[in-house]
Structures are given as C-alpha cells and as structure tokens.
PDB file of N, CA and C in Angstrom:
ATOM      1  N   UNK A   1     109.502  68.457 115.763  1.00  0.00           N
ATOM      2  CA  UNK A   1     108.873  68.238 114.484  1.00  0.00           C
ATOM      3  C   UNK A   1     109.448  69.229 113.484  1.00  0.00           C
ATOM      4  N   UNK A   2     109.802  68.374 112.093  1.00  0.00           N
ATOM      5  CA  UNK A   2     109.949  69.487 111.298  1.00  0.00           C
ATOM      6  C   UNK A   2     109.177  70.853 111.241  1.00  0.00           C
ATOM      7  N   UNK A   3     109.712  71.891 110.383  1.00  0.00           N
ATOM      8  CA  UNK A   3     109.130  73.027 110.652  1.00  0.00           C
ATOM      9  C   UNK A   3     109.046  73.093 109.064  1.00  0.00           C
ATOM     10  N   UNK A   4     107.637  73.739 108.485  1.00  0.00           N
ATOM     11  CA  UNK A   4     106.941  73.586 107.220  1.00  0.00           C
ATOM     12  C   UNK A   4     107.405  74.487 106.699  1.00  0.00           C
ATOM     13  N   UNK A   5     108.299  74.472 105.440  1.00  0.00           N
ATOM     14  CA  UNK A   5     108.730  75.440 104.631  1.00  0.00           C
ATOM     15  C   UNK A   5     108.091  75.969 103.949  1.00  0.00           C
ATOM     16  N   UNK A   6     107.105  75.490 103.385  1.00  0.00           N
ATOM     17  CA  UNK A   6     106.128  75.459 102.233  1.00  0.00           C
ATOM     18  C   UNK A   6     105.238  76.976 103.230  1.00  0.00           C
ATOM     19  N   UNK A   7     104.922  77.245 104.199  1.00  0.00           N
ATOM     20  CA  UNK A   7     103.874  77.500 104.742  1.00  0.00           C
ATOM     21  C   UNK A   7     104.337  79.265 104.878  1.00  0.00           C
ATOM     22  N   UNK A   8     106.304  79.528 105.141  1.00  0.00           N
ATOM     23  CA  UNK A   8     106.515  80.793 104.823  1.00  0.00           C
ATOM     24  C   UNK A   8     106.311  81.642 104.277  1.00  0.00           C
ATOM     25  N   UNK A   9     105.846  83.187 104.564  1.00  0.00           N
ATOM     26  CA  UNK A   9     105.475  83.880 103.624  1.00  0.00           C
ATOM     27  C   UNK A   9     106.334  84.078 102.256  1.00  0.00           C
ATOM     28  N   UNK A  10     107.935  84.326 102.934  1.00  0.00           N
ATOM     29  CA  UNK A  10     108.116  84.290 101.221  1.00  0.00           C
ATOM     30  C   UNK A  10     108.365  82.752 100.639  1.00  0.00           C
ATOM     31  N   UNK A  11     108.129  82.060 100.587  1.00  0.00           N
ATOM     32  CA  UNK A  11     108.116  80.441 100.389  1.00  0.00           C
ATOM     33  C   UNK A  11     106.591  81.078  99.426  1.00  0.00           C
ATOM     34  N   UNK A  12     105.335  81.390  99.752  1.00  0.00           N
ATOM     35  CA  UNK A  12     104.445  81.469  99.499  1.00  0.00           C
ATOM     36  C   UNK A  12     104.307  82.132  98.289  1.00  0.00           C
ATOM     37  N   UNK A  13     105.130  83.792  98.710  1.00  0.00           N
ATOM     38  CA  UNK A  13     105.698  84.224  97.574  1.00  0.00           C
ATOM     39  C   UNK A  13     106.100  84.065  96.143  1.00  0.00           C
ATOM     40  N   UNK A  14     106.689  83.151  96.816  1.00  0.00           N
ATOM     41  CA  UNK A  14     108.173  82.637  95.365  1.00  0.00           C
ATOM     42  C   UNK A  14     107.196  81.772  94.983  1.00  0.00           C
ATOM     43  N   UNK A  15     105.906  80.813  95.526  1.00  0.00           N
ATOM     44  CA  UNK A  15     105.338  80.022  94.722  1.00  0.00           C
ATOM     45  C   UNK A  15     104.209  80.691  93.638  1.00  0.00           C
ATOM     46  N   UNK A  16     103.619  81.657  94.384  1.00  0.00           N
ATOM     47  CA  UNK A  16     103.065  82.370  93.798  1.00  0.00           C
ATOM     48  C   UNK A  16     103.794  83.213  92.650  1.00  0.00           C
ATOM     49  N   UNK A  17     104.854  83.767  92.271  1.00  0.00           N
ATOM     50  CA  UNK A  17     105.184  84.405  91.832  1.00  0.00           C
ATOM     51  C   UNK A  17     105.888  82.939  90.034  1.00  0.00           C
ATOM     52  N   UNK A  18     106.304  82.066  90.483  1.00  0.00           N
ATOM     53  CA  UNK A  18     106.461  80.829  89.807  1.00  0.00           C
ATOM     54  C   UNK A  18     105.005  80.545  89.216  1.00  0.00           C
ATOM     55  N   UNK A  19     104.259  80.170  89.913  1.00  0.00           N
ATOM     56  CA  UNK A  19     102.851  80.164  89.270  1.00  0.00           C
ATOM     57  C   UNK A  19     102.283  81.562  88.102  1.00  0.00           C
ATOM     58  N   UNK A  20     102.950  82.494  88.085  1.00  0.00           N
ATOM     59  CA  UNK A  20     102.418  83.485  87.119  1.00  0.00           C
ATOM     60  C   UNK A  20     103.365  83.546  86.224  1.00  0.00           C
ATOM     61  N   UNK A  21     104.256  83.062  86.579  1.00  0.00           N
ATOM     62  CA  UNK A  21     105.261  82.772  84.852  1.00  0.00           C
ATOM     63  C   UNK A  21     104.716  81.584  84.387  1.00  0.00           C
ATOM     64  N   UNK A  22     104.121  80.468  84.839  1.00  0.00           N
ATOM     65  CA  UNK A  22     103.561  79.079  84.485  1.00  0.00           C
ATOM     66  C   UNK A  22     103.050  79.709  83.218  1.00  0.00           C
ATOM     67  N   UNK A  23     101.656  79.933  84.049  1.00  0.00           N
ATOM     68  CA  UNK A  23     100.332  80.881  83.267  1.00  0.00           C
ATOM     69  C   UNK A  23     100.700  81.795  82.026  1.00  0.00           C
ATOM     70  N   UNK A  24     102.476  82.789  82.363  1.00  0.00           N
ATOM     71  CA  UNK A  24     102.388  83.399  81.308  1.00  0.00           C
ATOM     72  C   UNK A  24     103.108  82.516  80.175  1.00  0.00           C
ATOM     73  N   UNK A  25     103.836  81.670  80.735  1.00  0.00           N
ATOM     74  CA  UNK A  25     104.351  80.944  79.474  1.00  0.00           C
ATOM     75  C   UNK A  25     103.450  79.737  78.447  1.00  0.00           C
ATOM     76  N   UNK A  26     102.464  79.628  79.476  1.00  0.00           N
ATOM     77  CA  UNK A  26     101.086  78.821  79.114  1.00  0.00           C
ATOM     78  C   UNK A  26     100.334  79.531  77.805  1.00  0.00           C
ATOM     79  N   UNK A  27      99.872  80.879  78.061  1.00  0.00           N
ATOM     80  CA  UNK A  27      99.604  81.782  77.010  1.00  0.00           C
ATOM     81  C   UNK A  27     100.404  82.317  76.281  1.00  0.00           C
ATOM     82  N   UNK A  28     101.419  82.461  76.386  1.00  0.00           N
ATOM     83  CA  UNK A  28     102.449  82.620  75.556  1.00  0.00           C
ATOM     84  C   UNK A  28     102.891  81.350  73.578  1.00  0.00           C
ATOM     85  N   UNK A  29     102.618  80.142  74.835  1.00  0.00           N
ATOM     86  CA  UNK A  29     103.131  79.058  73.854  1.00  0.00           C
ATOM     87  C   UNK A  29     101.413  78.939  73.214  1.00  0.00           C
ATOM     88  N   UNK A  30     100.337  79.429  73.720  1.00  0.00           N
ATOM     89  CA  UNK A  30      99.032  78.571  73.045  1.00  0.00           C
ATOM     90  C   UNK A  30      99.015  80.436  72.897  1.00  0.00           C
ATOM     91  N   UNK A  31      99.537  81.419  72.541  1.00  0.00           N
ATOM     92  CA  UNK A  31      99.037  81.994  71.210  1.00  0.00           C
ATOM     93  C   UNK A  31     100.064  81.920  70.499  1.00  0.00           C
ATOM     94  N   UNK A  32     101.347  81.360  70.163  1.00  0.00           N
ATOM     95  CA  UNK A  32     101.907  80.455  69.438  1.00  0.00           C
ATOM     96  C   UNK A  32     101.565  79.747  68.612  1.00  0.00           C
ATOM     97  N   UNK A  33     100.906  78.671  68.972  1.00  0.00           N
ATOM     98  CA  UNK A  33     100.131  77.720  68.666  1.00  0.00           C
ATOM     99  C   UNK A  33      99.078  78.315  67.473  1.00  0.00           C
ATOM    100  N   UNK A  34      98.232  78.580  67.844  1.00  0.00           N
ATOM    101  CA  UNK A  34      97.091  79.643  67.221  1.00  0.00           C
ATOM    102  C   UNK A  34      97.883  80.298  65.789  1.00  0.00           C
ATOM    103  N   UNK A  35      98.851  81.108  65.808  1.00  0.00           N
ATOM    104  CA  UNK A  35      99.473  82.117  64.780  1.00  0.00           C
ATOM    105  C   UNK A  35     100.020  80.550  64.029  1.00  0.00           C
ATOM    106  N   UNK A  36     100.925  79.721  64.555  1.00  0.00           N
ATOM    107  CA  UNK A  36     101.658  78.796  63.779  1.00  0.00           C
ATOM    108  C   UNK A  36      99.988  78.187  62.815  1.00  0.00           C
ATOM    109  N   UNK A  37      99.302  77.966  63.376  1.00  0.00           N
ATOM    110  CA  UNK A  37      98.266  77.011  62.510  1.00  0.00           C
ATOM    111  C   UNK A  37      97.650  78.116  61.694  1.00  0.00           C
ATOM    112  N   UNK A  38      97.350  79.179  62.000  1.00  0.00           N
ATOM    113  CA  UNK A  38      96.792  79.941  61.115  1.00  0.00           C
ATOM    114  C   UNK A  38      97.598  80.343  59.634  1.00  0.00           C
ATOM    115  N   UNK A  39      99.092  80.307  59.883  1.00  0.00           N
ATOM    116  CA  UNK A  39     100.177  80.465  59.142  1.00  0.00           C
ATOM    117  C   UNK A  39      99.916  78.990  58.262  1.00  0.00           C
ATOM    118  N   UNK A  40     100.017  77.991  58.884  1.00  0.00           N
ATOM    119  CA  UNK A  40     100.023  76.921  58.233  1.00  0.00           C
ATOM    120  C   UNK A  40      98.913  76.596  57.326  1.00  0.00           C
ATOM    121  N   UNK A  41      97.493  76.867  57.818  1.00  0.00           N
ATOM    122  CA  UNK A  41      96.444  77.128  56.720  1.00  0.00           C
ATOM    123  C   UNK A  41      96.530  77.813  55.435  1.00  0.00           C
ATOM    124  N   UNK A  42      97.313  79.006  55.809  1.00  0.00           N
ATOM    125  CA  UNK A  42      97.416  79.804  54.770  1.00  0.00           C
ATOM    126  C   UNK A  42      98.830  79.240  53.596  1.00  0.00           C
ATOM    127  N   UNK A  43      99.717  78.736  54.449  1.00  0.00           N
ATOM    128  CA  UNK A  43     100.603  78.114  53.393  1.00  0.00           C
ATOM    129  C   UNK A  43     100.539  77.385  52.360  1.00  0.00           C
ATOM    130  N   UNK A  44      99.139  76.300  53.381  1.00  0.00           N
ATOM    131  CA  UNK A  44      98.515  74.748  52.816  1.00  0.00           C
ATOM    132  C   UNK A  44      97.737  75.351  51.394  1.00  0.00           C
ATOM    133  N   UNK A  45      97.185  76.549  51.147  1.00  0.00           N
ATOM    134  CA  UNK A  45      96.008  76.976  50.316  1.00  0.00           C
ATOM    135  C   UNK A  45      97.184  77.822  49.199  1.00  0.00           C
ATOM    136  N   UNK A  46      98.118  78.381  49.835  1.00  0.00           N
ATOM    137  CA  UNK A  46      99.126  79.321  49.033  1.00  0.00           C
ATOM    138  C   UNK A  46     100.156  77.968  48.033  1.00  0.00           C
ATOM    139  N   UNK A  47     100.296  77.119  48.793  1.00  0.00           N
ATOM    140  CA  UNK A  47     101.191  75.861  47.947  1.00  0.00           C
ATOM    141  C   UNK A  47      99.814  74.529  47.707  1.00  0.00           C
ATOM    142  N   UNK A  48      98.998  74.679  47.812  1.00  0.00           N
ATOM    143  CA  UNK A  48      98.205  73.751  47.317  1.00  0.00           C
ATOM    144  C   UNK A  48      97.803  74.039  45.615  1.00  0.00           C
ATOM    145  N   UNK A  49      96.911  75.282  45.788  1.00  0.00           N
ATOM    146  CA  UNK A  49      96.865  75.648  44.364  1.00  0.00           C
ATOM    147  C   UNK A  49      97.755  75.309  43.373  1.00  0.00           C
ATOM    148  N   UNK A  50      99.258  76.239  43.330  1.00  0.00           N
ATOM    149  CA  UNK A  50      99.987  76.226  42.420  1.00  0.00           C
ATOM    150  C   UNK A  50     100.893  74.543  42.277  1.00  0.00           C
ATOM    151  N   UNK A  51     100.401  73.758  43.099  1.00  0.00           N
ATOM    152  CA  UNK A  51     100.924  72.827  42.859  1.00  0.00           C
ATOM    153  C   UNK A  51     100.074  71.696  42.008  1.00  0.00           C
ATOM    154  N   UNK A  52      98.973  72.190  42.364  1.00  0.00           N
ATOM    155  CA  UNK A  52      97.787  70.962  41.647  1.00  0.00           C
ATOM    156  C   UNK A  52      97.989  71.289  40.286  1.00  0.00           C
ATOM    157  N   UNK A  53      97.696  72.992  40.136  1.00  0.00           N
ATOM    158  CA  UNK A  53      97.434  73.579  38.530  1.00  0.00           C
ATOM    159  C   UNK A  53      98.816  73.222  38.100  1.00  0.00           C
ATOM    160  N   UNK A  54     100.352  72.963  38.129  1.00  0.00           N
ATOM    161  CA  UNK A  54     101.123  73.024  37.655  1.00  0.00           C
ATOM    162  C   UNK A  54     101.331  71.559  37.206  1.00  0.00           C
ATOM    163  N   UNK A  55     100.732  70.527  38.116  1.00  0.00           N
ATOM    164  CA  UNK A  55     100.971  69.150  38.097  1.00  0.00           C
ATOM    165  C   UNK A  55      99.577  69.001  36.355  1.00  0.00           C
ATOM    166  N   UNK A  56      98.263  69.712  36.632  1.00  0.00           N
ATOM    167  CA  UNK A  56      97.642  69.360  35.398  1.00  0.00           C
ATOM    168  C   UNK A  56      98.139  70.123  34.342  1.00  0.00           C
ATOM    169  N   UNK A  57      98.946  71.355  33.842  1.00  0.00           N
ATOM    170  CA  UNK A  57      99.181  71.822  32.821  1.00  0.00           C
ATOM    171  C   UNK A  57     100.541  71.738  32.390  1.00  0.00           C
ATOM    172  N   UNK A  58     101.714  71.166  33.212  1.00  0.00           N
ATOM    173  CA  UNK A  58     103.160  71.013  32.820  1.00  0.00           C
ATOM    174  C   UNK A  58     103.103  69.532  33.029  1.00  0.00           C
ATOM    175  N   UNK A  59     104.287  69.366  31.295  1.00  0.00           N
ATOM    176  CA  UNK A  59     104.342  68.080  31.339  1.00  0.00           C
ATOM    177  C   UNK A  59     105.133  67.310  32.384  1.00  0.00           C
ATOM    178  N   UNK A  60     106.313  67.999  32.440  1.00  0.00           N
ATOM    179  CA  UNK A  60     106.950  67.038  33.211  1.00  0.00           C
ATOM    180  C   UNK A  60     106.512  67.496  34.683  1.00  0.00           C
ATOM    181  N   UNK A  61     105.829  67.905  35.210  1.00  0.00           N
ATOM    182  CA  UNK A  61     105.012  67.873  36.654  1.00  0.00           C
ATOM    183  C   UNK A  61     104.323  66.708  36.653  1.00  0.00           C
ATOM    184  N   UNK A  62     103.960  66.521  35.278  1.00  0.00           N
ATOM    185  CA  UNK A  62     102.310  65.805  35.710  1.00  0.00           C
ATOM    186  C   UNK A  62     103.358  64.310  35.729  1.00  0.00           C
ATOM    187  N   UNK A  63     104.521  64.370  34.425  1.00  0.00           N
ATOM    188  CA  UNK A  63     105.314  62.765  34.516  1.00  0.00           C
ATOM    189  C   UNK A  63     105.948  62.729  35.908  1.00  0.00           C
ATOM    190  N   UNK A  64     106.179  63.805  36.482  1.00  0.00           N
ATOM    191  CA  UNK A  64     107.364  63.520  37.750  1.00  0.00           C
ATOM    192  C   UNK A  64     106.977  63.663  39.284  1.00  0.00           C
ATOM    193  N   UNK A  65     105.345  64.335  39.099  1.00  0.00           N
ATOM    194  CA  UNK A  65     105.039  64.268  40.625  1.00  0.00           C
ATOM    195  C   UNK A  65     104.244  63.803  40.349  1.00  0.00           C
ATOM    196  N   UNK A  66     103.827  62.246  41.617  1.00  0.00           N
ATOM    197  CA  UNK A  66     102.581  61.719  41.586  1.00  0.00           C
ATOM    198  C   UNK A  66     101.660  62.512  42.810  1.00  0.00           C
ATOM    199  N   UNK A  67     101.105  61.601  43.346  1.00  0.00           N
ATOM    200  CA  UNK A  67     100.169  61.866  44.786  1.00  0.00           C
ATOM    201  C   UNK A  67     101.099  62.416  45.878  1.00  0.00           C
ATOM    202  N   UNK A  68     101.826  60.996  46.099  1.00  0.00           N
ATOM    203  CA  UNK A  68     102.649  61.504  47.312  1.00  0.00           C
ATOM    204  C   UNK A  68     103.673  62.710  47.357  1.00  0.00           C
ATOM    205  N   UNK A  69     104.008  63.011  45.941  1.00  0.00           N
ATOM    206  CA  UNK A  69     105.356  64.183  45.952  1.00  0.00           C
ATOM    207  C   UNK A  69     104.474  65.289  46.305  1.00  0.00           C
ATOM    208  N   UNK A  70     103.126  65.558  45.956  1.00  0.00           N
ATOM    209  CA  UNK A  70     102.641  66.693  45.917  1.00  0.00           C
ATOM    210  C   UNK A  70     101.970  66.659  47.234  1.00  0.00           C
ATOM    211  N   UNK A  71     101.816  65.713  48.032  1.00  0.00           N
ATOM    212  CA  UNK A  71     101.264  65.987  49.660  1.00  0.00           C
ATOM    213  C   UNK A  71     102.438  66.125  50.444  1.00  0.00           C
ATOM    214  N   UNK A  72     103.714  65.622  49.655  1.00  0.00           N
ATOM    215  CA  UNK A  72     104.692  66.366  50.292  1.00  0.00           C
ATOM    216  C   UNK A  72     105.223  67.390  50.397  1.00  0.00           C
ATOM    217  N   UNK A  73     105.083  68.145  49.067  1.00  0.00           N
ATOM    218  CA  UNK A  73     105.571  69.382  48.758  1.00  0.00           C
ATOM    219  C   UNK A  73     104.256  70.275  49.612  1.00  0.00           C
ATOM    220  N   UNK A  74     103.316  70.262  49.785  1.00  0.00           N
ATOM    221  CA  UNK A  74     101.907  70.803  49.990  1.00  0.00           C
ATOM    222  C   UNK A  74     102.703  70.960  51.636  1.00  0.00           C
ATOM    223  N   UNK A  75     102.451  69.538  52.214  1.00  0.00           N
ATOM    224  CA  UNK A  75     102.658  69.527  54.378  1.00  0.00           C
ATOM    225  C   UNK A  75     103.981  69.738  54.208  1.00  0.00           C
ATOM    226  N   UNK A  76     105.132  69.680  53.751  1.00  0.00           N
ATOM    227  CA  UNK A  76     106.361  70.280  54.278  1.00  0.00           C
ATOM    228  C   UNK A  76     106.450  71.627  54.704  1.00  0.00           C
ATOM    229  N   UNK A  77     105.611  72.337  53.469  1.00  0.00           N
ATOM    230  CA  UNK A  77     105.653  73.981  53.507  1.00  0.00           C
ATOM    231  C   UNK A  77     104.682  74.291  54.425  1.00  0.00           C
ATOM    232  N   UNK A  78     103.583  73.384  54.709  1.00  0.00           N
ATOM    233  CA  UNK A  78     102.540  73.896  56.018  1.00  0.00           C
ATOM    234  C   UNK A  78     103.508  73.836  56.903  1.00  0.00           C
ATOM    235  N   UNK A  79     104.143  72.684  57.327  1.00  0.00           N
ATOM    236  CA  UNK A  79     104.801  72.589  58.612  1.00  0.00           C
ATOM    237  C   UNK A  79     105.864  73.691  59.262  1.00  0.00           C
ATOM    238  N   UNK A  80     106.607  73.809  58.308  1.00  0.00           N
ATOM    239  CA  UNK A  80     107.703  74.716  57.832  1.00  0.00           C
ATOM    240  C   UNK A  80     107.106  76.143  58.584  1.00  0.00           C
ATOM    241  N   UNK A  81     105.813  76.471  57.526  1.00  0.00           N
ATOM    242  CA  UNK A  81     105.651  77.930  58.333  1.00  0.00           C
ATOM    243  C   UNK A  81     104.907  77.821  59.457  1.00  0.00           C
ATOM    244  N   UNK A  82     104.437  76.745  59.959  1.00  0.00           N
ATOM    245  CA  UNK A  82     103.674  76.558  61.589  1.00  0.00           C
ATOM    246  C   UNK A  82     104.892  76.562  62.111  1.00  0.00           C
ATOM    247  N   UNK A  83     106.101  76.065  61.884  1.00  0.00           N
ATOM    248  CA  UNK A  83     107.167  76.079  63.269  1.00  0.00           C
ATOM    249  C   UNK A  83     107.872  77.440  63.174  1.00  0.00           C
ATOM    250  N   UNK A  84     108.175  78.117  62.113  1.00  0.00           N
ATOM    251  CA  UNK A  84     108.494  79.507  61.762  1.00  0.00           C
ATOM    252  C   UNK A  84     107.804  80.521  63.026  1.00  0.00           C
ATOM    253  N   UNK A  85     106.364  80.146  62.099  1.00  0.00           N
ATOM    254  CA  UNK A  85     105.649  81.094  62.706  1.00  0.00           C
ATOM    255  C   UNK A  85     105.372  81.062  64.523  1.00  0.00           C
ATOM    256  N   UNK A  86     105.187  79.863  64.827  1.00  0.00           N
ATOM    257  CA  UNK A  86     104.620  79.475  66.332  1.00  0.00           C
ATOM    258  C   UNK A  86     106.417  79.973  66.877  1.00  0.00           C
ATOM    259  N   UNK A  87     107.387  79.998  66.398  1.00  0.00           N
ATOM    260  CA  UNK A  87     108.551  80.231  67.207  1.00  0.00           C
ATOM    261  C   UNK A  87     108.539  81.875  66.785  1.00  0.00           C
ATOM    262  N   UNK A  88     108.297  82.097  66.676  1.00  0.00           N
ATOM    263  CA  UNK A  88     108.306  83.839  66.409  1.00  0.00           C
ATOM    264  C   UNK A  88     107.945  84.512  67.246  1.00  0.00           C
ATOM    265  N   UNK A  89     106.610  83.671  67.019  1.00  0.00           N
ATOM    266  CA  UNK A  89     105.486  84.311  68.167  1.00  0.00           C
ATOM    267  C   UNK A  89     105.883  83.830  69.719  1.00  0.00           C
ATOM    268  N   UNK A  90     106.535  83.058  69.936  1.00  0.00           N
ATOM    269  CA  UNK A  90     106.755  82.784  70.956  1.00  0.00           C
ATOM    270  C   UNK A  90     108.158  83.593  71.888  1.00  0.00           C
ATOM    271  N   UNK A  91     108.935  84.115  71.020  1.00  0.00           N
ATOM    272  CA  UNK A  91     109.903  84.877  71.310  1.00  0.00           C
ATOM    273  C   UNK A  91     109.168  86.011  71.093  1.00  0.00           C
ATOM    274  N   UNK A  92     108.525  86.574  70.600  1.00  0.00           N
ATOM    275  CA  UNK A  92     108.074  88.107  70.678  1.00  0.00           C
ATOM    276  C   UNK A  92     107.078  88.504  72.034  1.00  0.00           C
ATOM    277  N   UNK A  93     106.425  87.295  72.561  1.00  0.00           N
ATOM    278  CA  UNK A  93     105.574  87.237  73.614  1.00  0.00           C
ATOM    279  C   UNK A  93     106.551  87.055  74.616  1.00  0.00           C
ATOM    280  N   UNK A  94     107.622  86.449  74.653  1.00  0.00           N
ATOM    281  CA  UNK A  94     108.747  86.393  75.717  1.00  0.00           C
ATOM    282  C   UNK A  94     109.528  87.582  75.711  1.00  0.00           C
ATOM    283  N   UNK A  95     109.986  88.111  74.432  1.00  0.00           N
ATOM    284  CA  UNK A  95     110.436  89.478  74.349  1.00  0.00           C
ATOM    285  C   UNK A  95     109.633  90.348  75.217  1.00  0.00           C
ATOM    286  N   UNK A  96     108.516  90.631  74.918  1.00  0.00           N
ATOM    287  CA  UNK A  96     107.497  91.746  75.473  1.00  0.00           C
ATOM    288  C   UNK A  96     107.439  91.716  77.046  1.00  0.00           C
ATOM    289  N   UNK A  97     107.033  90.127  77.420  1.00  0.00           N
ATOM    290  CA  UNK A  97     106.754  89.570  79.133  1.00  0.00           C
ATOM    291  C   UNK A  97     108.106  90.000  79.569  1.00  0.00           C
ATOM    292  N   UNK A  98     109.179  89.940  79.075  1.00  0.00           N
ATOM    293  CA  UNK A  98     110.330  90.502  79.612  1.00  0.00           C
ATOM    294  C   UNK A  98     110.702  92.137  80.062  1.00  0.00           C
ATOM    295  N   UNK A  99     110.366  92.860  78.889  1.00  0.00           N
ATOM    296  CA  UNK A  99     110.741  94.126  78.821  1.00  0.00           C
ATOM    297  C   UNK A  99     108.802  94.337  80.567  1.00  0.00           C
ATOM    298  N   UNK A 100     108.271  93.929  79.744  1.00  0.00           N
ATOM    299  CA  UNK A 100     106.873  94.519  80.965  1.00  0.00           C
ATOM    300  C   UNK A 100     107.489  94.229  82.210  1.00  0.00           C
ATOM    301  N   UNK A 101     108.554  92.875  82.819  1.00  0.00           N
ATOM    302  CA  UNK A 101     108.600  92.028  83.865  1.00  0.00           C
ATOM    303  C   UNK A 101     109.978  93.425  84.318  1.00  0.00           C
ATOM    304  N   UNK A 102     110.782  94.091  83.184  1.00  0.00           N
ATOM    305  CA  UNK A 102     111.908  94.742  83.366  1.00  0.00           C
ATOM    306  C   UNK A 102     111.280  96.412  83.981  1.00  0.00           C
ATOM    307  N   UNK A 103     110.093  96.527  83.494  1.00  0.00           N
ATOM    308  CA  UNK A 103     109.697  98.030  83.503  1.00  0.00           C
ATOM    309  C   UNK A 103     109.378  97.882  85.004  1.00  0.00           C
ATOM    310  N   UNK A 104     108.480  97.022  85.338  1.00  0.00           N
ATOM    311  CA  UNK A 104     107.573  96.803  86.430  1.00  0.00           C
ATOM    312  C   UNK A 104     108.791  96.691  87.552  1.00  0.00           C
ATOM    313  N   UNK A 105     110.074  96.180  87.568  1.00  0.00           N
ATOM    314  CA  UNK A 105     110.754  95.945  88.712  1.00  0.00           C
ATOM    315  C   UNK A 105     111.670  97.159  88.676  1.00  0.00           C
ATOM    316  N   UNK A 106     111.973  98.222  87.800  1.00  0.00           N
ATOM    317  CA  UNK A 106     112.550  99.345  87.831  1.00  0.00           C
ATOM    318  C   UNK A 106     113.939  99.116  87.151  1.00  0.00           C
ATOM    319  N   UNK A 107     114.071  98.103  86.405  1.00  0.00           N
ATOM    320  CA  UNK A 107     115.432  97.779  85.488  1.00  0.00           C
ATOM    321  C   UNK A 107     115.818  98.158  84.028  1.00  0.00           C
ATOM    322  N   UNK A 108     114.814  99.329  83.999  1.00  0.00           N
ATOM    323  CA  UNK A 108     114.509  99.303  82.319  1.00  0.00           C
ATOM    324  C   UNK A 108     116.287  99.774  81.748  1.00  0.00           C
ATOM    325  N   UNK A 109     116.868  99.501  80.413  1.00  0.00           N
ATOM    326  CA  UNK A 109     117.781  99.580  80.418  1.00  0.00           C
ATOM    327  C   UNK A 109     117.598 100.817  79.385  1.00  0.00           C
TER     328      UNK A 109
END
C-alpha cells in the first residue's frame, strides 16, 4: 500500500508553515482593503465638493460638464486612490512580514 505523504512530520510542517503565510497574506490584502476605501472616501468628499461648486459658479463648467462628466471625474479619482492606496499598503505589510520572516530565521542583512 501506498505510504501517506501527507501524514510526515515535515510534510506536516511545510503545511503548516504554508498555512501561516495564507493567513498572513489574508491580513495583509484585507488591511489593504480597509486603507484603499478609507482613501477612497476621502478622495470622493475631497473631489466631490470642488467639483459640484465649480460646475454651479463657472460658466463653462456648468456648459461643459453635465451629470455624467462629474460622476466621472468624482469615481475615477476615488478609484485611483483606493488602488494607490490598497497597493501601498499591501507592499509595506509584505515589506515588514519579510524583514520580521528575515530577523526571525537569522538572515538579517
């Protein structure tokens, strides 16, 4: 009969040890997530304003952007800084898990 690989200690190991990069890249990408939308709120309110007030007090705003130019100009720039931001954060949390993953195994450079 075959003989169960899965069941070796370091087999067990290596799964275990795969399973805690899962987890850290799990928290990694969902506080990502979190910073990108919070970024994006703040964009949506930072380019919402000056776009409404500029569309009612300049003429050619008000002749040249209707509805849709200005929900575009508004979600481009949300989006823009949610992917900015969520990739930032996601390399700085990989940066860090690295240097901790480098200290902890005795490789620090």
């Amino acid at each position: 009969m075959a003989k169960n690989v899965a069941q070796s200690p370091l087999e067990r190991s290596s799964l275990s040890h795969l399973d805690h990069k899962l987890a850290m890249a799990k928290r990694c990408s969902h506080e990502g997530v979190l910073a990108g939308a919070k970024a994006a709120a703040v964009a949506t309110i930072a380019t919402a304003i000056p776009t409404l007030a500029s569309v009612r007090m300049l003429p050619w705003a008000r002749a040249n952007l209707n509805h849709t130019a200005q929900a575009l100009l508004i979600s481009t720039v949300a989006g823009a800084a949610y992917f900015i931001v969520a990739d930032k954060t996601v390399l700085a949390s990989a940066r860090r898990n690295s240097f901790k993953q480098a200290s902890l195994s005795g490789f620090e450079s």
